[in-house]
Protein backbone atom coordinates (compact mmCIF):
# COMPACT_ATOMS: atom_id res chain seq x y z
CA UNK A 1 125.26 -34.66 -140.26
CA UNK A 2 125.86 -31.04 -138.77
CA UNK A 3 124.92 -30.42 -135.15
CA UNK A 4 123.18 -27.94 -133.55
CA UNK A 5 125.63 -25.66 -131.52
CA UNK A 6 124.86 -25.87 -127.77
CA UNK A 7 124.10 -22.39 -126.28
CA UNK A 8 124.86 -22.05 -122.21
CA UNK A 9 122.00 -22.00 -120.49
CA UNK A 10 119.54 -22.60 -123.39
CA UNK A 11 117.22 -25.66 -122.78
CA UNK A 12 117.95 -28.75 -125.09
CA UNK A 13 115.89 -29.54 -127.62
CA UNK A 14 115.07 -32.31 -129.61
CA UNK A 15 116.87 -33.32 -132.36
CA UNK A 16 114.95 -34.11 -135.52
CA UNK A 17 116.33 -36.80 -137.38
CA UNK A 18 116.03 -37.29 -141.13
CA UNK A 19 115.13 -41.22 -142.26
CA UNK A 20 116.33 -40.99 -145.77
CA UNK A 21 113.82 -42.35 -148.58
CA UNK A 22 116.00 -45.16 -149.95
CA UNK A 23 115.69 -46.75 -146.05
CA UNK A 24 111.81 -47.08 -146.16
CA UNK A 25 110.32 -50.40 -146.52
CA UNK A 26 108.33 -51.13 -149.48
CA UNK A 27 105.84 -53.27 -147.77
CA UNK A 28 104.69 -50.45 -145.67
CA UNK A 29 101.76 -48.86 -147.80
CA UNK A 30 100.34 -52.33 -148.42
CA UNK A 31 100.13 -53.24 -144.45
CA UNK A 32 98.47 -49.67 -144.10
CA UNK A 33 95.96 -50.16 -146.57
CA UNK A 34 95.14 -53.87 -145.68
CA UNK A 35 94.39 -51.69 -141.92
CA UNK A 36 92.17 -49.36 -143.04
CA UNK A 37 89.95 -51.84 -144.91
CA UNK A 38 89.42 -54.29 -141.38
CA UNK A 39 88.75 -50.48 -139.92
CA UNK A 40 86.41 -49.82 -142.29
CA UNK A 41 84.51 -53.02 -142.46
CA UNK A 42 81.11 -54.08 -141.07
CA UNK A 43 80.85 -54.29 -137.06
CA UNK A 44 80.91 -57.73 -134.96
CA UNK A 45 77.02 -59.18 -134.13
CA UNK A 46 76.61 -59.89 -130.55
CA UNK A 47 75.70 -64.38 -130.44
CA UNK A 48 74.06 -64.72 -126.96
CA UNK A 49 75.22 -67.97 -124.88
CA UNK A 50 73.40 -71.43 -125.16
CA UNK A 51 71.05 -71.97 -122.13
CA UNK A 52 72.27 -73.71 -118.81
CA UNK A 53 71.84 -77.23 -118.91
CA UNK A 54 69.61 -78.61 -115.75
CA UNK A 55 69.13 -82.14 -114.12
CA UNK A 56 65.09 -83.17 -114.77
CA UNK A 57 63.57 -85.85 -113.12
CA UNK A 58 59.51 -87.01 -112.94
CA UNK A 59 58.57 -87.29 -109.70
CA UNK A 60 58.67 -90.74 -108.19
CA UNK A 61 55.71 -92.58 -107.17
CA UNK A 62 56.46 -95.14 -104.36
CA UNK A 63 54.14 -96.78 -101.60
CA UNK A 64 55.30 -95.23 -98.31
CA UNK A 65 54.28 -96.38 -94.57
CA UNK A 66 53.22 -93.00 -92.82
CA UNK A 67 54.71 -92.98 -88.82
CA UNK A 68 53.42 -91.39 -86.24
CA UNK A 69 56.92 -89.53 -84.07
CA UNK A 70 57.27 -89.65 -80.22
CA UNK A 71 59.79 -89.04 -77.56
CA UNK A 72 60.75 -91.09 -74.81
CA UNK A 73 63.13 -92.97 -71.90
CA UNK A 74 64.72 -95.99 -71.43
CA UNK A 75 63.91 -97.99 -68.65
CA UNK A 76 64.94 -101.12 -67.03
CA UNK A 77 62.38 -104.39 -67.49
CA UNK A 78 63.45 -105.14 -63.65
CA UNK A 79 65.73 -104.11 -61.14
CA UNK A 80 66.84 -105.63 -57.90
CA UNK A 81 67.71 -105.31 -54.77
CA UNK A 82 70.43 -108.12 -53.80
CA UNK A 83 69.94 -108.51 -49.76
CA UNK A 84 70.94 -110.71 -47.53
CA UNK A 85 68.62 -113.14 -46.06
CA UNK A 86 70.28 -114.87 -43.14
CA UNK A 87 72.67 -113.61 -40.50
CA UNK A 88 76.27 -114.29 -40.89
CA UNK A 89 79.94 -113.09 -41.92
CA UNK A 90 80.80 -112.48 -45.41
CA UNK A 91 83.19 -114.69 -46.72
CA UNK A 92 83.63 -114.01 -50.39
CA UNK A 93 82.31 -111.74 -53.42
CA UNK A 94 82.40 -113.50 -56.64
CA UNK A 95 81.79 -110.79 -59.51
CA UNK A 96 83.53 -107.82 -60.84
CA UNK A 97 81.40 -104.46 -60.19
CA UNK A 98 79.75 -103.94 -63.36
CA UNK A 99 79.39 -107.59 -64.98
CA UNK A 100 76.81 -108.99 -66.94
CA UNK A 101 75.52 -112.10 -65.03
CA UNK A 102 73.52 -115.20 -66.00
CA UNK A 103 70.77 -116.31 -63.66
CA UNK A 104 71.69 -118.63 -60.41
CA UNK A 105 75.43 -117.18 -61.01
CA UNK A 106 76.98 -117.04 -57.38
CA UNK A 107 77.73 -113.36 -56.13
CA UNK A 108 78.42 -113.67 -52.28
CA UNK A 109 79.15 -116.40 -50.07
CA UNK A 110 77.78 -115.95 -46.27
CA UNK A 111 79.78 -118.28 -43.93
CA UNK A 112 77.28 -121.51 -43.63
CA UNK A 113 78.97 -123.35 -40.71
CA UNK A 114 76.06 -122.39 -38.29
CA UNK A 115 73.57 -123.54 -40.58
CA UNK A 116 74.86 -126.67 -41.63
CA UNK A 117 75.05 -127.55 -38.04
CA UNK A 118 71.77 -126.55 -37.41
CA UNK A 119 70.53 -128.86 -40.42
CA UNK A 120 72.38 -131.88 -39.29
CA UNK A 121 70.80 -131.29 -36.11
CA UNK A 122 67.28 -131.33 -37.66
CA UNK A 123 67.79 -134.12 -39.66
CA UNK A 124 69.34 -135.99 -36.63
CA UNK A 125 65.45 -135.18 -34.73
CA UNK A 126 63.97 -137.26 -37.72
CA UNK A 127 65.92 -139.84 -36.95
CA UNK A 128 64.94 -139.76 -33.58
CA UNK A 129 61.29 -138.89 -33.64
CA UNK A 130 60.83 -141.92 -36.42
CA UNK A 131 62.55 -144.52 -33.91
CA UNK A 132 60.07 -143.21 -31.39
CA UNK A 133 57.18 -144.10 -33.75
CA UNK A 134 58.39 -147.13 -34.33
CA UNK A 135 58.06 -147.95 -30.94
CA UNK A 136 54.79 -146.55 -30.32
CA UNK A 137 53.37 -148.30 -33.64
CA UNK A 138 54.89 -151.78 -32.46
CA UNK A 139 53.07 -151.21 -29.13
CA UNK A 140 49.97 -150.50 -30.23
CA UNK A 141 49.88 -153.02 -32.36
CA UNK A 142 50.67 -155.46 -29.51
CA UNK A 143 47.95 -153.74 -26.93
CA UNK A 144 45.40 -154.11 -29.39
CA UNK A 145 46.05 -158.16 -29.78
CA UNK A 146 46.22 -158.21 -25.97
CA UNK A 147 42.62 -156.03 -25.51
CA UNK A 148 40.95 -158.65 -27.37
CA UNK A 149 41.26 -161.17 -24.73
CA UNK A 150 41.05 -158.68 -22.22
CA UNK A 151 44.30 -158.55 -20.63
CA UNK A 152 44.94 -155.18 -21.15
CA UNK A 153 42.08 -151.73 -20.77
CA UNK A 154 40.96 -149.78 -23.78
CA UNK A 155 42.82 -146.70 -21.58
CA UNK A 156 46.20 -148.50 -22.44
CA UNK A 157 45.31 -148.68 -25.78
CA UNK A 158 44.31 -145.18 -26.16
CA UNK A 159 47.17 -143.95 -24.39
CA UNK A 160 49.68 -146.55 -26.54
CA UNK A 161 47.39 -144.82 -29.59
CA UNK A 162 48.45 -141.07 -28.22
CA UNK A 163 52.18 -141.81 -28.01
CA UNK A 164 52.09 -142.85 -31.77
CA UNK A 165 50.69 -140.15 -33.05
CA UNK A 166 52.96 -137.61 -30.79
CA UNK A 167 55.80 -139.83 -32.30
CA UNK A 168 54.29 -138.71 -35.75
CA UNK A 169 54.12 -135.10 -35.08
CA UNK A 170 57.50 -135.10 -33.82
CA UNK A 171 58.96 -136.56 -37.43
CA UNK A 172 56.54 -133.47 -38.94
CA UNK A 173 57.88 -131.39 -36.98
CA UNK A 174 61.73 -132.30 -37.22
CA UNK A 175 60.82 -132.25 -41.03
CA UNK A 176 60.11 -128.82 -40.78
CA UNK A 177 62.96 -127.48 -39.08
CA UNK A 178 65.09 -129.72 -41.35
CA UNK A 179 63.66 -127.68 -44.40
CA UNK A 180 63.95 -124.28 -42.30
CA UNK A 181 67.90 -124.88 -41.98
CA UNK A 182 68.33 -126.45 -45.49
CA UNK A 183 66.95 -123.28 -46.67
CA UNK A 184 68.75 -120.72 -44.57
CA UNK A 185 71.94 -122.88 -45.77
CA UNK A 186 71.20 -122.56 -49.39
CA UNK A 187 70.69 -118.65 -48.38
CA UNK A 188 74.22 -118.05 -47.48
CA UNK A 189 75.38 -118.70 -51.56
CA UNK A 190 73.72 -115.38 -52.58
CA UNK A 191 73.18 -115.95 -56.22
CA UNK A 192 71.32 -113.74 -59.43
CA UNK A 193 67.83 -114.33 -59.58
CA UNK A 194 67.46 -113.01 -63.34
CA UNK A 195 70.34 -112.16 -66.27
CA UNK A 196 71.45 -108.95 -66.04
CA UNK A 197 74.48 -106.46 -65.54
CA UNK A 198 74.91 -106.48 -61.39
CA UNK A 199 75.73 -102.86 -59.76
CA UNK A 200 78.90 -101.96 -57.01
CA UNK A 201 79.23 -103.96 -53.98
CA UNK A 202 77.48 -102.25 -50.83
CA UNK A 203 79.48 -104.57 -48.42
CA UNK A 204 82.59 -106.07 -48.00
CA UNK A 205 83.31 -109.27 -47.05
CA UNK A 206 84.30 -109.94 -43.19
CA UNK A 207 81.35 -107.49 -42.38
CA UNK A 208 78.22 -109.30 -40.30
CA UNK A 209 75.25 -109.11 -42.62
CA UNK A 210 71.82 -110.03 -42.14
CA UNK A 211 71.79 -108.78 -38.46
CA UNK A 212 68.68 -107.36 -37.55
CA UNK A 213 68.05 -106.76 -41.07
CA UNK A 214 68.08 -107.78 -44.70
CA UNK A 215 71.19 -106.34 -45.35
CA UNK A 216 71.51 -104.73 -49.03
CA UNK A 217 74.36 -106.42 -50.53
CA UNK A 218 74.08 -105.22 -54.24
CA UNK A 219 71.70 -104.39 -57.28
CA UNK A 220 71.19 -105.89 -60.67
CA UNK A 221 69.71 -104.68 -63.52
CA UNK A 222 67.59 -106.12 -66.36
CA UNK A 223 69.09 -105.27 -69.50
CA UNK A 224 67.00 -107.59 -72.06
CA UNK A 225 64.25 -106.75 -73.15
CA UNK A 226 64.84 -102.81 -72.34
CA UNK A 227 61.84 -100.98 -71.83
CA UNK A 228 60.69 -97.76 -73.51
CA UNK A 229 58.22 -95.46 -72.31
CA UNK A 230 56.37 -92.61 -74.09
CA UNK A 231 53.32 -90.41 -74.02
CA UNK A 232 50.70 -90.37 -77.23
CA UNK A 233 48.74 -87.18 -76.92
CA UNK A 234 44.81 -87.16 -76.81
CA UNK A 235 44.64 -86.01 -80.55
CA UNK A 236 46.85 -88.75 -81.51
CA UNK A 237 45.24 -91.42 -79.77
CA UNK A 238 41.87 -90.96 -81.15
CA UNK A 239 42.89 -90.26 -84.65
CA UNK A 240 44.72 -93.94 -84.15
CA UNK A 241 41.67 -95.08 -82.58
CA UNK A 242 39.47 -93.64 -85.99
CA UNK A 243 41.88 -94.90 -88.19
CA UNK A 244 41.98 -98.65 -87.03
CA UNK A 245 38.07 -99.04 -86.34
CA UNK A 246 38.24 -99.19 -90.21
CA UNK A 247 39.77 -102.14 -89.43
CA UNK A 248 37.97 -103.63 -87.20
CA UNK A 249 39.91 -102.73 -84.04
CA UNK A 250 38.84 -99.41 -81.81
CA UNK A 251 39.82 -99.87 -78.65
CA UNK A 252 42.82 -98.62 -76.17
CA UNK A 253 43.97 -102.36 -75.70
CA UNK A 254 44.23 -102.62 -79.32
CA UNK A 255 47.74 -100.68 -78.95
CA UNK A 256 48.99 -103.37 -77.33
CA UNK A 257 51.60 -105.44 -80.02
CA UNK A 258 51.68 -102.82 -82.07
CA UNK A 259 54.90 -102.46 -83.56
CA UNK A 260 57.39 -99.62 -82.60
CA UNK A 261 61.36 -98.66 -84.02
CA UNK A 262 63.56 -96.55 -81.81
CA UNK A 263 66.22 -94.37 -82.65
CA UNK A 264 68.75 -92.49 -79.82
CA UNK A 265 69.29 -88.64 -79.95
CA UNK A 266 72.48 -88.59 -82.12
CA UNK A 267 71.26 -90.91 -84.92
CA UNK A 268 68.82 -90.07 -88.04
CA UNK A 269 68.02 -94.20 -88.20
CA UNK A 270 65.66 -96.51 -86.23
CA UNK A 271 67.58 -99.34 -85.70
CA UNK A 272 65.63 -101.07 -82.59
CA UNK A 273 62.36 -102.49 -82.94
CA UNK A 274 59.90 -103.92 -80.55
CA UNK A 275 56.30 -104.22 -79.66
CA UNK A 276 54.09 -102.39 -77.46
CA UNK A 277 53.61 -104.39 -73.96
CA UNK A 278 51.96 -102.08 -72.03
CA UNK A 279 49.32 -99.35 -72.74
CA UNK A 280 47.66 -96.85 -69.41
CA UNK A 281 44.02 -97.39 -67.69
CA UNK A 282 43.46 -93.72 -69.38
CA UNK A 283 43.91 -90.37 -69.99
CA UNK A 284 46.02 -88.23 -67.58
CA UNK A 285 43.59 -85.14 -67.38
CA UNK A 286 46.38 -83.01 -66.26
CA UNK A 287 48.57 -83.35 -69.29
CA UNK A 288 46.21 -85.02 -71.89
CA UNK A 289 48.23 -88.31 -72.54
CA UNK A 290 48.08 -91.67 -72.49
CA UNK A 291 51.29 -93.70 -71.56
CA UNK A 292 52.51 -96.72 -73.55
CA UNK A 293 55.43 -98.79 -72.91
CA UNK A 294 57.33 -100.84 -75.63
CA UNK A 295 59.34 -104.05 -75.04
CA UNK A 296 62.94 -104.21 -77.11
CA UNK A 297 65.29 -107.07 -77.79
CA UNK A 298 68.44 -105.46 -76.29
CA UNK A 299 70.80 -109.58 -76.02
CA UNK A 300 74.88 -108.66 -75.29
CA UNK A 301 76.59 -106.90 -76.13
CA UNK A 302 74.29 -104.29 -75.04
CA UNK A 303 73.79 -101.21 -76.93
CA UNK A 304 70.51 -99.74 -75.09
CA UNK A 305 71.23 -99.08 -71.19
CA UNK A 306 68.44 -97.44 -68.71
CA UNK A 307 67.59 -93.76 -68.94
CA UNK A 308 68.22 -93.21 -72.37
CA UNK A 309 66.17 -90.20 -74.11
CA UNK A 310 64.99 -91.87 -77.85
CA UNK A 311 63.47 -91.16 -80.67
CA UNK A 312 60.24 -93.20 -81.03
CA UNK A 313 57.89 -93.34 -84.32
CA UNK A 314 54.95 -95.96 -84.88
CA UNK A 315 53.88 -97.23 -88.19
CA UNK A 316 49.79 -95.67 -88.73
CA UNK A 317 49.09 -96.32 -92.27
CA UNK A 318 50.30 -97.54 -96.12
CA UNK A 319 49.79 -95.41 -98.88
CA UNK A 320 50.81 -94.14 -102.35
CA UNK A 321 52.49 -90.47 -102.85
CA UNK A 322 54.27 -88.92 -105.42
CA UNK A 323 58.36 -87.86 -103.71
CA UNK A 324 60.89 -85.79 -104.86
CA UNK A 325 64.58 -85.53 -103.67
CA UNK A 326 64.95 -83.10 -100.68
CA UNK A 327 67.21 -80.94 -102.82
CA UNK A 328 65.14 -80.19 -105.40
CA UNK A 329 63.12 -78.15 -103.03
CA UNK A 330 63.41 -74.64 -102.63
CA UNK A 331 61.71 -72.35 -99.97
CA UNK A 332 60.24 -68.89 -100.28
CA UNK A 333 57.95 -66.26 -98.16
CA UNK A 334 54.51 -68.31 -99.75
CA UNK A 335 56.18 -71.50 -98.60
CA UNK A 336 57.89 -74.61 -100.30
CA UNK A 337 58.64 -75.20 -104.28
CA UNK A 338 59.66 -76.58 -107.07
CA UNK A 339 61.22 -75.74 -110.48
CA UNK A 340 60.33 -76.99 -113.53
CA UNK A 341 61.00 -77.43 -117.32
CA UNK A 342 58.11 -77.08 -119.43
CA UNK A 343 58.03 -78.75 -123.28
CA UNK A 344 58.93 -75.33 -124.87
CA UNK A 345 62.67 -75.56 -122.00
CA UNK A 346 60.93 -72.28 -119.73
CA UNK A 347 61.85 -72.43 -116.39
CA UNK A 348 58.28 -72.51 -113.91
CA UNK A 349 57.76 -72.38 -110.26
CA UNK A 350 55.29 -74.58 -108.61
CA UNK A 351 54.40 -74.13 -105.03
CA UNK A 352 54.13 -77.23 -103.54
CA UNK A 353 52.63 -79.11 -100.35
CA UNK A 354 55.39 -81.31 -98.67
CA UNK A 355 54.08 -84.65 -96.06
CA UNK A 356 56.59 -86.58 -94.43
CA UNK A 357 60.60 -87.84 -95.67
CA UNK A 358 60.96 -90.96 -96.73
CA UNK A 359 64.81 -91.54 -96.63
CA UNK A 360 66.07 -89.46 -99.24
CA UNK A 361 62.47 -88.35 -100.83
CA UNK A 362 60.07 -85.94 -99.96
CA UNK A 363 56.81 -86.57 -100.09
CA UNK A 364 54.50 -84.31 -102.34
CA UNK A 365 50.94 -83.75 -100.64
CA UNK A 366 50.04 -81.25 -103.36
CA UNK A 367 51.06 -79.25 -106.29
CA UNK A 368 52.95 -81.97 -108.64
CA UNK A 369 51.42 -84.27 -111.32
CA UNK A 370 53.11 -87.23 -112.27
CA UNK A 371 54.69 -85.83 -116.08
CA UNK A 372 55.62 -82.98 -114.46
CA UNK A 373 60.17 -82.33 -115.28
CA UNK A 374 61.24 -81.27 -112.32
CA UNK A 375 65.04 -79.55 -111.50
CA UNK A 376 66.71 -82.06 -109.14
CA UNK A 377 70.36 -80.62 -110.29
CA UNK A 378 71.70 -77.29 -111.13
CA UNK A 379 69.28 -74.74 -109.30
CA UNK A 380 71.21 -72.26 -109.40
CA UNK A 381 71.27 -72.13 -113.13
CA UNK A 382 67.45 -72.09 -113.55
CA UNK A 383 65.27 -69.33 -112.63
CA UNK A 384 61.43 -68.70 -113.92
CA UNK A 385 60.82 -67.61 -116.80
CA UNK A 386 64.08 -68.50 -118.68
CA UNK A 387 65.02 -70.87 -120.99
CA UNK A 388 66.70 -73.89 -120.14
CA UNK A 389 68.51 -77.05 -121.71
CA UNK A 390 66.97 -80.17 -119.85
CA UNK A 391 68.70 -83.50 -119.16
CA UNK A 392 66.48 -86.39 -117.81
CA UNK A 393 68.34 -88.05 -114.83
CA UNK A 394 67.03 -90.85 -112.38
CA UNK A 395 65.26 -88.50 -109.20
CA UNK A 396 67.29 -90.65 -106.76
């Protein structure tokens, strides 16, 4: 194949190259033929996509106790003030700062030498004041068989009569002072009065206590039953007060043993229940409320301690509702809704009047009917007016 000749300077061109015939494939005017018939062949129809598929559930009708929802405190049934009632040294402590304590459990020992001497002293004057009636009985006894034949004066007699009975006052009396040191004696073991967890120790022992004053020696605190307190607003109280004269009871003491659950702050369950104990002479007319106090079980280990802030809520009625899962609920500027699936699969929204939860359920004041399909699954897939494939799944 000649070349072109290369001229200095000159800018290269391109070389045209010759395929001869004989090299061409055979096949090629079939494969461009078979090309231009697809080319020239109808044009693709557009098939639209098959509608979202949805989770449908009927509302659920359930029978649902309605609560009326309070805040309160904790507060301890009792608390005490340990004190010393005699004067003496303290010998001993016998609890741990902090410990829960049965009743009559020992918690300070004030020495009792002084006392126990003073009670065997008191119990050594009955001895001595009964020997002395003894005497003065006997002698009666024999002045009286002497006055009858006159050989002694009724004024002996009398007088035998008056030493008798000074005998007898004297045993009363030592009696008395033999109970006064018996007690002070039992004073010095300084021991619970109630069950409940027992505070830090105000004294030490080898200080004097009890001198020239009850000397505090520690606190305790009654754990069980725990006490909770709460307000119920005037409104409240006299739509309870409507609502159970249909039952026959309509008055403020009729609060009393009603039943009560309590929740703390950081939990979404009630899981303490009592009764109310206590309900107020009246309304406070400065904050328009009425103060109720409920009594909870609260044995070891203890889970409910003083000054607790709690979520309170107190049964009011029974009733049927038709509920729908939280989820399915949607919110917009006219309020709550809900989707759902008519017969012909079109998407509808229904506003809808919510009441209270019932654990996972919401309960449906208004808007639903019972056949109604609603969307508990796949809201995001659904929106009014468009079609939709609907698959029936349990609403909880």
């Amino acid at each position: 194949m000649p070349r072109t000749p290369s001229v200095p300077g000159a800018t290269p061109r391109a070389t045209l190259l010759t395929v001869p015939a004989a090299r061409v494939p055979v096949t090629l005017p079939v494969t461009l033929a078979l090309t231009l018939v697809v080319a020239c062949g109808p044009p693709n129809e557009f098939v639209p996509p098959p509608p979202p598929e949805v989770s449908v559930a009927p509302p659920v009708k359930q029978t649902f106790t309605e609560y009326d929802h309070f805040t309160g405190r904790t507060s301890a049934a009792a608390a005490i003030e340990i004190r010393a009632r005699v004067e003496g040294f303290l010998l001993e402590r016998f609890f741990e700062e902090g410990d829960l304590v049965e009743a009559g459990t020992l918690l300070f020992q004030i020495d009792p030498a002084e006392y126990a001497a003073t009670l065997s002293q008191a119990e050594a004057a009955i001895s001595s004041s009964k020997a002395r009636f003894k005497l003065a009985d006997a002698t009666v006894q024999r002045l009286e068989q002497a006055l009858e034949s006159n050989a002694v004066s009724v004024l002996e007699v009398l007088q035998a009569q008056a030493e008798m009975d000074a005998a007898q006052a004297a045993i009363e009396a030592s009696e008395a002072q033999r109970d006064r040191a018996a007690l002070d004696l039992a004073w010095t073991r300084v021991t619970a009065p109630m069950d409940g967890r027992v505070g830090e120790a105000r004294v030490d022992p080898g200080n004097l206590v009890g001198s020239g004053e009850n000397t505090l020696l520690t606190t305790l605190v009654q754990y069980d039953p725990m006490y909770v307190d709460f307000d119920v607003s005037e409104r409240q109280l006299v739509r309870t007060l409507e609502h159970r004269a249909a039952d026959g009871q309509a008055t403020i003491q009729d609060f009393a043993s009603i039943p009560l659950e309590v929740g703390l702050a950081n939990t979404e369950d009630y899981p303490f229940s009592g009764l109310v104990n206590y309900v107020g002479q009246g309304v406070d007319t400065g904050t328009g409320t009425l103060q109720l106090r409920g009594a909870l079980p609260n044995p070891p280990p203890v889970r409910l301690v003083p000054g607790l802030f709690v979520r309170i809520r107190v049964p009011k009625a029974e009733r049927d509702a038709l509920m729908v899962p939280e989820r399915a609920l949607g919110t917009d500027q006219q309020g709550r809704y809900v989707l759902v699936v008519g017969t012909d699969g079109v998407v509808a929204q229904k506003p809808v009047v919510i009441g209270p939860q019932n654990g996972e359920l919401r309960v449906i004041e208004q808007g639903l009917e019972a056949g109604d399909r609603i969307i508990v699954n796949g809201l995001l897939r659904a929106r009014p007016g468009a079609k939709v494939t609907a698959v029936p799944t349990p609403a909880n």
